[in-house]
PDB file of N, CA and C in Angstrom:
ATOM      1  N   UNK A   1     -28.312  26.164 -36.108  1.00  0.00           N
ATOM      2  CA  UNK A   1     -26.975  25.708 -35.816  1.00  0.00           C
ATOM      3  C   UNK A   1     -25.981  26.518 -36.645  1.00  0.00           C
ATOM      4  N   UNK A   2     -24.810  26.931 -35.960  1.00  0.00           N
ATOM      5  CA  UNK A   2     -23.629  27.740 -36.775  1.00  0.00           C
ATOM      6  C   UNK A   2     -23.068  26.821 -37.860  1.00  0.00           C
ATOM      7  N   UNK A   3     -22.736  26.818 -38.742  1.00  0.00           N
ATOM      8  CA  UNK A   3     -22.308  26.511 -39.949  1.00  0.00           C
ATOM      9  C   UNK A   3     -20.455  26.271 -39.086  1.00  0.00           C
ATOM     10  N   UNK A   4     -20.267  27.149 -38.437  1.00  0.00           N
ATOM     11  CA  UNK A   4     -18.787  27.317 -37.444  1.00  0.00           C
ATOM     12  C   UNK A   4     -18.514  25.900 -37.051  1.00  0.00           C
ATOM     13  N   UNK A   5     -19.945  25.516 -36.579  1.00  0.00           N
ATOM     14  CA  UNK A   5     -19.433  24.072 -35.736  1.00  0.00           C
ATOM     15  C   UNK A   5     -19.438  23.296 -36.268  1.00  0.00           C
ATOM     16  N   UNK A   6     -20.184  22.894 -37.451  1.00  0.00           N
ATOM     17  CA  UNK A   6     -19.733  21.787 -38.236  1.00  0.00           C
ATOM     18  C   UNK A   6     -18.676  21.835 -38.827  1.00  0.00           C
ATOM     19  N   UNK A   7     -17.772  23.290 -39.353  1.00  0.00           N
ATOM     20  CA  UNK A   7     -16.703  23.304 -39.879  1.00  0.00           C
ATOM     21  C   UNK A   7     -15.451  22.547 -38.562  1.00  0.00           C
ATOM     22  N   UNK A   8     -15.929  23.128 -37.351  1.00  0.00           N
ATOM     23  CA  UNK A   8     -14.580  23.374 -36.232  1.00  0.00           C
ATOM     24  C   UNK A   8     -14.689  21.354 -36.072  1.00  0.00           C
ATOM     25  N   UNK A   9     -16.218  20.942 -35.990  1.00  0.00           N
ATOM     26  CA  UNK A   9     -16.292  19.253 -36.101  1.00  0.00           C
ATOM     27  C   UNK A   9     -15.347  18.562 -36.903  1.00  0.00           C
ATOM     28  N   UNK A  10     -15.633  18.453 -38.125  1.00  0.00           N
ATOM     29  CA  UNK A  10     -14.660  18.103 -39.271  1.00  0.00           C
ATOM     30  C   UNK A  10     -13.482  18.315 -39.174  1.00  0.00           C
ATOM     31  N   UNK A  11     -13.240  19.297 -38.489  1.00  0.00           N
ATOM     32  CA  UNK A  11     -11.712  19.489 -38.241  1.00  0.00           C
ATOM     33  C   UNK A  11     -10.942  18.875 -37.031  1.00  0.00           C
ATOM     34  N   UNK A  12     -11.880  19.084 -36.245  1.00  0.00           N
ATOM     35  CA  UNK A  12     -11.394  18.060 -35.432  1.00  0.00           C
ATOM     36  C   UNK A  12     -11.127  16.617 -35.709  1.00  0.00           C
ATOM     37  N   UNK A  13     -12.285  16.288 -36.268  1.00  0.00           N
ATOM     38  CA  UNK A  13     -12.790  14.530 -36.899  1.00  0.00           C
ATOM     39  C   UNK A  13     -10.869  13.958 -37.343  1.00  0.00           C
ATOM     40  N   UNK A  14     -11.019  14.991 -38.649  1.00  0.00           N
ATOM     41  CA  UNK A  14      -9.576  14.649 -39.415  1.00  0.00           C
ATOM     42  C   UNK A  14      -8.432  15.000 -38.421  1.00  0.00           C
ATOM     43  N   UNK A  15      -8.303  15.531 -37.173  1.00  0.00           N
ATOM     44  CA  UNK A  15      -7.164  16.060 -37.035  1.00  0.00           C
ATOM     45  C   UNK A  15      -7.036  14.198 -35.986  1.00  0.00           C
ATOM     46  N   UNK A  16      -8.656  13.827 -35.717  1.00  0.00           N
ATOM     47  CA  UNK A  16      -8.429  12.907 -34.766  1.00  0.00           C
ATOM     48  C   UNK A  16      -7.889  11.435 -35.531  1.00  0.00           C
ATOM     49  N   UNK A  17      -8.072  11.463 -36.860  1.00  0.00           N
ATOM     50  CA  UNK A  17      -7.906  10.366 -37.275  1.00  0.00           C
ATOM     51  C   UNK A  17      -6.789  10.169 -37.846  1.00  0.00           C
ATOM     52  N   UNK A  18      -5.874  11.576 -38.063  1.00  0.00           N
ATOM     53  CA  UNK A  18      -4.570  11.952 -38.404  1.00  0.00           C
ATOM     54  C   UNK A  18      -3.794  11.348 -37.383  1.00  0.00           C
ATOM     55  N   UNK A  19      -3.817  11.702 -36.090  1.00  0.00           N
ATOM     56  CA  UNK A  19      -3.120  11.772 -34.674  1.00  0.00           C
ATOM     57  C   UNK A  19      -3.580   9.642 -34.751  1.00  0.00           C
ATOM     58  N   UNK A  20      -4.839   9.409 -34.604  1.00  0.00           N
ATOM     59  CA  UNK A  20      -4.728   7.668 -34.623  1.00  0.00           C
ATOM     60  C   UNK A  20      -4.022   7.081 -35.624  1.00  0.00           C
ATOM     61  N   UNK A  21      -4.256   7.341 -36.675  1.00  0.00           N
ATOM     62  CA  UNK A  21      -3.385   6.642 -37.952  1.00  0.00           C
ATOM     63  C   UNK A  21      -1.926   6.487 -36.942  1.00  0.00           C
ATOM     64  N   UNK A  22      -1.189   7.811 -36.635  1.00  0.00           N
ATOM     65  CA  UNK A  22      -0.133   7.897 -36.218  1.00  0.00           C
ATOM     66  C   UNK A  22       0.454   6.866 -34.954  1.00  0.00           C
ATOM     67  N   UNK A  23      -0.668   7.148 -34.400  1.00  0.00           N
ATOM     68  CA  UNK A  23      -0.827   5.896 -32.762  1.00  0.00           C
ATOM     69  C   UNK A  23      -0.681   4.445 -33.536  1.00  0.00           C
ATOM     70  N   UNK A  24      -1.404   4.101 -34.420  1.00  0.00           N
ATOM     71  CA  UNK A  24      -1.545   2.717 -34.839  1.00  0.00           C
ATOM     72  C   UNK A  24      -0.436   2.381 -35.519  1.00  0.00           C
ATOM     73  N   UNK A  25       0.368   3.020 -36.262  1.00  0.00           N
ATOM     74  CA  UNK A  25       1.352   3.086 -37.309  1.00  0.00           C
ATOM     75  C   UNK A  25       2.454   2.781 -36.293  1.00  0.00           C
ATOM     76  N   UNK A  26       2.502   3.668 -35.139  1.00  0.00           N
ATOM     77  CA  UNK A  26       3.608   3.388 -34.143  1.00  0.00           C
ATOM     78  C   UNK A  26       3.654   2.235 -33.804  1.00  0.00           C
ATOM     79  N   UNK A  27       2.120   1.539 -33.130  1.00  0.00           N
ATOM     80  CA  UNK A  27       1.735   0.380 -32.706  1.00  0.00           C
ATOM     81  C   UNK A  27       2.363  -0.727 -33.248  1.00  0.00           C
ATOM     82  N   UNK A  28       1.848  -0.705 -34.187  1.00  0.00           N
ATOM     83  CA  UNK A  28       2.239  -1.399 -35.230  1.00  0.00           C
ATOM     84  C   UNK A  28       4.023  -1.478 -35.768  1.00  0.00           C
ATOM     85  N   UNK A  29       4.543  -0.907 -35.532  1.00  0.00           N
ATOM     86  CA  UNK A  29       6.148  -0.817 -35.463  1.00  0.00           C
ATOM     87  C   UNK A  29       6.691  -1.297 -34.345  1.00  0.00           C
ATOM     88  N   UNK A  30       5.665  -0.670 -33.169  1.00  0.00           N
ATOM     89  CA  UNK A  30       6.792  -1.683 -31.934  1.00  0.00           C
ATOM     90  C   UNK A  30       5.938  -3.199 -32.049  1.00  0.00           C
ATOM     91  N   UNK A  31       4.961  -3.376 -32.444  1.00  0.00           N
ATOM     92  CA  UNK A  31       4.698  -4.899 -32.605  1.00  0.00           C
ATOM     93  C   UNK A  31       5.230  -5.765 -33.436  1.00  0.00           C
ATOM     94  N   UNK A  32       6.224  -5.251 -34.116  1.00  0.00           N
ATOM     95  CA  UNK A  32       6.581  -6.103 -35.275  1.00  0.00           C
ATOM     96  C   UNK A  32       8.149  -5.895 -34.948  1.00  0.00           C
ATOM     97  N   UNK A  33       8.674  -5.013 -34.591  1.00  0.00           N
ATOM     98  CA  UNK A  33      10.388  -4.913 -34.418  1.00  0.00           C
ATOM     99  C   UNK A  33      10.593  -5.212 -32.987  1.00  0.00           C
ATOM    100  N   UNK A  34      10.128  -4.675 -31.560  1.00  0.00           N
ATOM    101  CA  UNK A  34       9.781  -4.447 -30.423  1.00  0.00           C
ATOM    102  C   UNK A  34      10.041  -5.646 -29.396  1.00  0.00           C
ATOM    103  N   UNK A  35       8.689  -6.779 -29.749  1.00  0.00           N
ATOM    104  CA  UNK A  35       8.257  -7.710 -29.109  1.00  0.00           C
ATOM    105  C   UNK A  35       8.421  -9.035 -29.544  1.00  0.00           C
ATOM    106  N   UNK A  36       9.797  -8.692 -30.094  1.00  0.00           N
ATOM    107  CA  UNK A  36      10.438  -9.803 -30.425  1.00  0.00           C
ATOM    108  C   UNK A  36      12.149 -10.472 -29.376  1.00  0.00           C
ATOM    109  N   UNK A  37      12.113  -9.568 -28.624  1.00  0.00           N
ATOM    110  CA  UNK A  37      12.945  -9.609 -28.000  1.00  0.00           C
ATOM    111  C   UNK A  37      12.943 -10.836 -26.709  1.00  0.00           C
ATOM    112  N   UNK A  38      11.393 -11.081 -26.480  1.00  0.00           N
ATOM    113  CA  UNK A  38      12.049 -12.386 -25.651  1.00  0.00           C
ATOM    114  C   UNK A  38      12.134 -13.504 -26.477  1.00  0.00           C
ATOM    115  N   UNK A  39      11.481 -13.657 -27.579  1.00  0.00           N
ATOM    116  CA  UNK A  39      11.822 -15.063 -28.443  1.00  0.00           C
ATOM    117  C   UNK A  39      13.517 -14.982 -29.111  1.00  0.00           C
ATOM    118  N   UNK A  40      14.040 -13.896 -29.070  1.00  0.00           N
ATOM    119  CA  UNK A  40      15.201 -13.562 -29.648  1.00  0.00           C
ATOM    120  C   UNK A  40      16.467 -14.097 -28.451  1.00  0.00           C
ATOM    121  N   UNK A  41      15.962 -13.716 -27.336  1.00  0.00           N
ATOM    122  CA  UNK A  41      16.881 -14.136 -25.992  1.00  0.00           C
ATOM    123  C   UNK A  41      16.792 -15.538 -25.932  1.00  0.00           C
ATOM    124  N   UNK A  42      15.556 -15.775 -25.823  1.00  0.00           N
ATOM    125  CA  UNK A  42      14.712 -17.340 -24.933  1.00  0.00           C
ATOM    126  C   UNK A  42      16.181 -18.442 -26.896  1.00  0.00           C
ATOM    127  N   UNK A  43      16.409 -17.648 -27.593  1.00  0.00           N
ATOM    128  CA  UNK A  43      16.912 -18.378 -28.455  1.00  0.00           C
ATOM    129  C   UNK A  43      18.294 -18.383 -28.464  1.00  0.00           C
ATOM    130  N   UNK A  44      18.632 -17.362 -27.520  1.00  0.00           N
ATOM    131  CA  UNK A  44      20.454 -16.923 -27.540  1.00  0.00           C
ATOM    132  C   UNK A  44      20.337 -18.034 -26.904  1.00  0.00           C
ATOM    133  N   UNK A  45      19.633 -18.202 -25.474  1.00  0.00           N
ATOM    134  CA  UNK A  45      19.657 -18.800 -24.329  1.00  0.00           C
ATOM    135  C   UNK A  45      19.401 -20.299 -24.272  1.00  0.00           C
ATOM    136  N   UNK A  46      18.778 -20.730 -25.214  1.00  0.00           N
ATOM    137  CA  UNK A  46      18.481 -22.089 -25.193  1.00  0.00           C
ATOM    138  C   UNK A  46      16.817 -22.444 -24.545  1.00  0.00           C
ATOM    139  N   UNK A  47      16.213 -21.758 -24.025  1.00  0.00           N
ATOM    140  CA  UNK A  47      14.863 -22.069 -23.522  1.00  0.00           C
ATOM    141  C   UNK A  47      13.652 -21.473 -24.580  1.00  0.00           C
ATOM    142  N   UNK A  48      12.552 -21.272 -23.481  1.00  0.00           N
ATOM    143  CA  UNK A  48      11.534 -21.487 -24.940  1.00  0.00           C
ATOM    144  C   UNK A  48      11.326 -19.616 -24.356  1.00  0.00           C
ATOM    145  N   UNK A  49      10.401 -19.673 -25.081  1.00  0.00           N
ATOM    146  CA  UNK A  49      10.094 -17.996 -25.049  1.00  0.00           C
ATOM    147  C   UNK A  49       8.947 -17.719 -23.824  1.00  0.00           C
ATOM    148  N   UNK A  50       8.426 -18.694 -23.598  1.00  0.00           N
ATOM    149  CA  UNK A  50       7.353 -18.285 -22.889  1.00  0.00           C
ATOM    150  C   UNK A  50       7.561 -18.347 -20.757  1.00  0.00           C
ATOM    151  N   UNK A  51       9.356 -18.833 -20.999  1.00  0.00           N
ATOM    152  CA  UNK A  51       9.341 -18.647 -19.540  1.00  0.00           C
ATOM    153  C   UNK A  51      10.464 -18.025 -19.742  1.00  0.00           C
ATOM    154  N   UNK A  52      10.690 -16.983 -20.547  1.00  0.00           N
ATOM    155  CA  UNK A  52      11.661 -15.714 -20.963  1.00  0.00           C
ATOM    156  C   UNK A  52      10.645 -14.706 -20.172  1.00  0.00           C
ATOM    157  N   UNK A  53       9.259 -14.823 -20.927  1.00  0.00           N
ATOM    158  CA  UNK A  53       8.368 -13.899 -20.338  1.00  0.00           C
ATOM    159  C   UNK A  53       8.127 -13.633 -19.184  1.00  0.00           C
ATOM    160  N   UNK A  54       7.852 -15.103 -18.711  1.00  0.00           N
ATOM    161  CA  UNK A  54       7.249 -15.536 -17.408  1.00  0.00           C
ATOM    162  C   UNK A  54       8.351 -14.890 -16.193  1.00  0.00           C
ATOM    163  N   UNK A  55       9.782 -14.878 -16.878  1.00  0.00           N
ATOM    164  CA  UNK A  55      10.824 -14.095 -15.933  1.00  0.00           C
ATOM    165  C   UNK A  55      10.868 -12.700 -15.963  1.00  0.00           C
ATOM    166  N   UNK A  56      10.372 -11.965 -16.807  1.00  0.00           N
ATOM    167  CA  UNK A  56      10.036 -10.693 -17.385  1.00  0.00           C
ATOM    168  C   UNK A  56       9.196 -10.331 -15.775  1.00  0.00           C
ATOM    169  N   UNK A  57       8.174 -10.687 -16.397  1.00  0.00           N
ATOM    170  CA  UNK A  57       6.874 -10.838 -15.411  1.00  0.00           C
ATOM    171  C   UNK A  57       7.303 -10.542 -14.098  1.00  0.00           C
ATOM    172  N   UNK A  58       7.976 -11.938 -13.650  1.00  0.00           N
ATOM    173  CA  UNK A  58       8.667 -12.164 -11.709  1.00  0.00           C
ATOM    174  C   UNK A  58       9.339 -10.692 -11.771  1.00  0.00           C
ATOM    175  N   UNK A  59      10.207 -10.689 -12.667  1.00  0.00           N
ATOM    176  CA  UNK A  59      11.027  -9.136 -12.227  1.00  0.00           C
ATOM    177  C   UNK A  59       9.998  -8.198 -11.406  1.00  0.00           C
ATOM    178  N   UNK A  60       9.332  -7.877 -12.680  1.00  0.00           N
ATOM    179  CA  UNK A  60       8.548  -6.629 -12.707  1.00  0.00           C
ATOM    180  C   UNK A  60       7.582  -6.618 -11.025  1.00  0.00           C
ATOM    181  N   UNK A  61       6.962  -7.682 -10.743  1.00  0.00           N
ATOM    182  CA  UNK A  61       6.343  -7.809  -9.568  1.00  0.00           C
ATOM    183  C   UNK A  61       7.358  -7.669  -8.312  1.00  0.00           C
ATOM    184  N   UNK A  62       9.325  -8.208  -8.191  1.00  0.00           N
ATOM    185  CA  UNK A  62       9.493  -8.252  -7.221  1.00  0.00           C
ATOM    186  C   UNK A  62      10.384  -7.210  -7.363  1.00  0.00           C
ATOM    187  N   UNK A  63      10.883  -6.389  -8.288  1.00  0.00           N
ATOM    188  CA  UNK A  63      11.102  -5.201  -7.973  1.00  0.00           C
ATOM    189  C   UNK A  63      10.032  -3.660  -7.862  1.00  0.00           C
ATOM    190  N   UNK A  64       8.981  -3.812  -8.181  1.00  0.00           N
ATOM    191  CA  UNK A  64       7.527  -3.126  -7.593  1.00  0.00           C
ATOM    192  C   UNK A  64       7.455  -3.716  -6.207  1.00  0.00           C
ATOM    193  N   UNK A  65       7.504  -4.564  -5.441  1.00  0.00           N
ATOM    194  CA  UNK A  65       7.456  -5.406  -4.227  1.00  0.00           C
ATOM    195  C   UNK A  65       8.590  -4.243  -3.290  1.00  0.00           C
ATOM    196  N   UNK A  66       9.736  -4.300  -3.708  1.00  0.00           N
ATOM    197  CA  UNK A  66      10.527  -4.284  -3.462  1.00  0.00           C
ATOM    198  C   UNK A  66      10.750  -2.795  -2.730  1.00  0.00           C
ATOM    199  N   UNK A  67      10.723  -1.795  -3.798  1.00  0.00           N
ATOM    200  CA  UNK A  67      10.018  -0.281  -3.701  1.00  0.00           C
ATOM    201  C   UNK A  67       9.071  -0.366  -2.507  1.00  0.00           C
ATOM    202  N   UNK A  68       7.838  -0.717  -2.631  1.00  0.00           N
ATOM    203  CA  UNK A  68       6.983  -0.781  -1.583  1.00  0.00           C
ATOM    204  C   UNK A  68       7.049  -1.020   0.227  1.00  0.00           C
ATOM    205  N   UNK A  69       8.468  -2.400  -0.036  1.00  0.00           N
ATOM    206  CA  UNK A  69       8.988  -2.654   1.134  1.00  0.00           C
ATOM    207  C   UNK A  69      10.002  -1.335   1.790  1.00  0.00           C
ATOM    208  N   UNK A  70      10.674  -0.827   0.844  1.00  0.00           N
ATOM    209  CA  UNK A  70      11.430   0.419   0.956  1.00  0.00           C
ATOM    210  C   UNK A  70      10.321   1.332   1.741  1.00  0.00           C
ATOM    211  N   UNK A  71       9.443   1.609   0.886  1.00  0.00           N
ATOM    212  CA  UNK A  71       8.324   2.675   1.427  1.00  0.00           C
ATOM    213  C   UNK A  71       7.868   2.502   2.861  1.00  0.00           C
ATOM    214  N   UNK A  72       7.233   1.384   3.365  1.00  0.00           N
ATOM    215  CA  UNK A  72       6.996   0.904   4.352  1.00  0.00           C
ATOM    216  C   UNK A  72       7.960   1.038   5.616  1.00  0.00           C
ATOM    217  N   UNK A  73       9.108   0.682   5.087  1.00  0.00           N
ATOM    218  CA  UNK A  73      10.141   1.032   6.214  1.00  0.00           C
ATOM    219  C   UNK A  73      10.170   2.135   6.535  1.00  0.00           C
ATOM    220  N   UNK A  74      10.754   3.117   5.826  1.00  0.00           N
ATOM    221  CA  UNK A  74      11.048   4.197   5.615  1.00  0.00           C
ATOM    222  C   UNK A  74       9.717   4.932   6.655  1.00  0.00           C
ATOM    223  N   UNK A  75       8.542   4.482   6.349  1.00  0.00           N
ATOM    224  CA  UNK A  75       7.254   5.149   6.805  1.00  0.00           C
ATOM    225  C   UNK A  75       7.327   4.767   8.319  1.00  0.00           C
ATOM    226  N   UNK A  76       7.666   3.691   8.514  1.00  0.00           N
ATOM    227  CA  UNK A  76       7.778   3.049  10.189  1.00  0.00           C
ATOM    228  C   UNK A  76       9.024   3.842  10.941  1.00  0.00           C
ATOM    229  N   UNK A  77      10.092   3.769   9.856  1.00  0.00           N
ATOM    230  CA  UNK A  77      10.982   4.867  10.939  1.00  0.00           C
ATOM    231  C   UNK A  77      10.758   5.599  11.458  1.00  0.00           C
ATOM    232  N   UNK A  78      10.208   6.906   9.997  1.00  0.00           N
ATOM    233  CA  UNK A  78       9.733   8.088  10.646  1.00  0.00           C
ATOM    234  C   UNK A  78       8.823   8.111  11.778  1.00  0.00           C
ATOM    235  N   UNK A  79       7.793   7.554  11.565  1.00  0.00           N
ATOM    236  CA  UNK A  79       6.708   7.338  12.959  1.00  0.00           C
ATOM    237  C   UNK A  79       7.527   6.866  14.230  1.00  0.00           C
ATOM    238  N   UNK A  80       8.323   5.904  13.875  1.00  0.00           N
ATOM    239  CA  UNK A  80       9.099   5.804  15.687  1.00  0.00           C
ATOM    240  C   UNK A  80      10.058   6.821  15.961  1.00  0.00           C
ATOM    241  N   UNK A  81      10.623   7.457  14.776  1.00  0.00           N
ATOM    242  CA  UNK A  81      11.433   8.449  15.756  1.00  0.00           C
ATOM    243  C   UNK A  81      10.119   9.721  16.520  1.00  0.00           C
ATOM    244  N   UNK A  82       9.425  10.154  15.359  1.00  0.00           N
ATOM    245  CA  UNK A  82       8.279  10.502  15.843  1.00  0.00           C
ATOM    246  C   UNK A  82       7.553   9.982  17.214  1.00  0.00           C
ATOM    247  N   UNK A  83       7.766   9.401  17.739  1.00  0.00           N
ATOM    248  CA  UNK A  83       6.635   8.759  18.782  1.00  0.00           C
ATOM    249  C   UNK A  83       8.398   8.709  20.151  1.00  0.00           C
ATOM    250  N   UNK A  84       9.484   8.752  19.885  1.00  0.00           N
ATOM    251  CA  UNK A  84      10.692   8.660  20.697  1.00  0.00           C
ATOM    252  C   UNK A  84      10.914   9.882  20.900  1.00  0.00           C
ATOM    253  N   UNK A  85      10.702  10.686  19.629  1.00  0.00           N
ATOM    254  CA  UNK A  85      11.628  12.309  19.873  1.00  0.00           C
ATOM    255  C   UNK A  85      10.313  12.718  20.656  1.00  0.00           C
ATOM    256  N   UNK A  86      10.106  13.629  21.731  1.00  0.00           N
ATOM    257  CA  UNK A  86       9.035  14.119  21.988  1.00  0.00           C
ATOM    258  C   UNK A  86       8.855  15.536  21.522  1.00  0.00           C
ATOM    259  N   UNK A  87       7.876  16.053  20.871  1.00  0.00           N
ATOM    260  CA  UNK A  87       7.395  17.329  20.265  1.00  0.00           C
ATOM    261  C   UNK A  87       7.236  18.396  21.167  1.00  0.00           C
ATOM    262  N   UNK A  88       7.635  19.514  20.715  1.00  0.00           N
ATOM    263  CA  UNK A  88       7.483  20.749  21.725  1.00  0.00           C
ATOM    264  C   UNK A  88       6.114  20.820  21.034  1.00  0.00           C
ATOM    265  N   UNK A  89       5.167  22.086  22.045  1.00  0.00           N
ATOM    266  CA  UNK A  89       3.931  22.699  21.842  1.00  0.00           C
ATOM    267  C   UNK A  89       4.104  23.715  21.589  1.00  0.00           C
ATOM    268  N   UNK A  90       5.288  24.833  22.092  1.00  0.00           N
ATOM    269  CA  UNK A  90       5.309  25.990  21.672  1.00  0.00           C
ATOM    270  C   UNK A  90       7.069  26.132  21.720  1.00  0.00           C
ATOM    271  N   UNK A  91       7.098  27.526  21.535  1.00  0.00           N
ATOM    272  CA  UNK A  91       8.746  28.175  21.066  1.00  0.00           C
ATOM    273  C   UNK A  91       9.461  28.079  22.699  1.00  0.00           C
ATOM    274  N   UNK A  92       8.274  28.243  23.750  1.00  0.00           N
ATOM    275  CA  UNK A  92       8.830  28.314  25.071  1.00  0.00           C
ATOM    276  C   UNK A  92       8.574  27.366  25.662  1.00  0.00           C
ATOM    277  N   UNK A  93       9.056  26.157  25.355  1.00  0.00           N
ATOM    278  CA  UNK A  93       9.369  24.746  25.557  1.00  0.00           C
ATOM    279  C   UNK A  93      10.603  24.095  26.109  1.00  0.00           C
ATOM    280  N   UNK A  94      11.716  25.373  25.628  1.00  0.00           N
ATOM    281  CA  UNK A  94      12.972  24.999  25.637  1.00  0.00           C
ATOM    282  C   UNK A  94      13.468  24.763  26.818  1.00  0.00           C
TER     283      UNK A  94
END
């Protein structure tokens, strides 16, 4: 075995645990400053925190919903003008 690869290993090892420290450290910052924001509202607001979330949540599903319904249309148009306009076969069609 090259002596190379255990050096280029180790180096990797530390460069990987450098780069996680960093991931976790972040983690760890938006978990503590971050995800405090619906108990912070749910308290401007007068309700509890957990159907602050629960509205979080509905958003997120009915504007993803929402997009999709866009898509869908959009996809049905094209196909009916498609299926109304009729397609030439060649240039001497006209």
């Amino acid at each position: 075995m090259c002596p190379w690869n255990s050096a280029f290993k180790r180096v990797i090892l530390i460069f990987q645990t450098r780069s996680m420290s960093v991931v976790i450290q972040l983690k760890y910052f938006f978990e503590k400053h971050g995800f405090h924001v619906s108990s912070r509202l749910a308290d401007k607001l007068g309700m509890r925190a957990s159907n602050v979330r629960l509205f979080f949540i509905y958003i997120t599903f009915v504007t993803a919903g929402l997009w999709f319904g866009v898509y869908l249309t959009l996809a049905f148009w094209i196909r009916l003008k498609d299926l109304i306009r009729g397609k030439r076969t060649s240039v001497f069609d006209l």
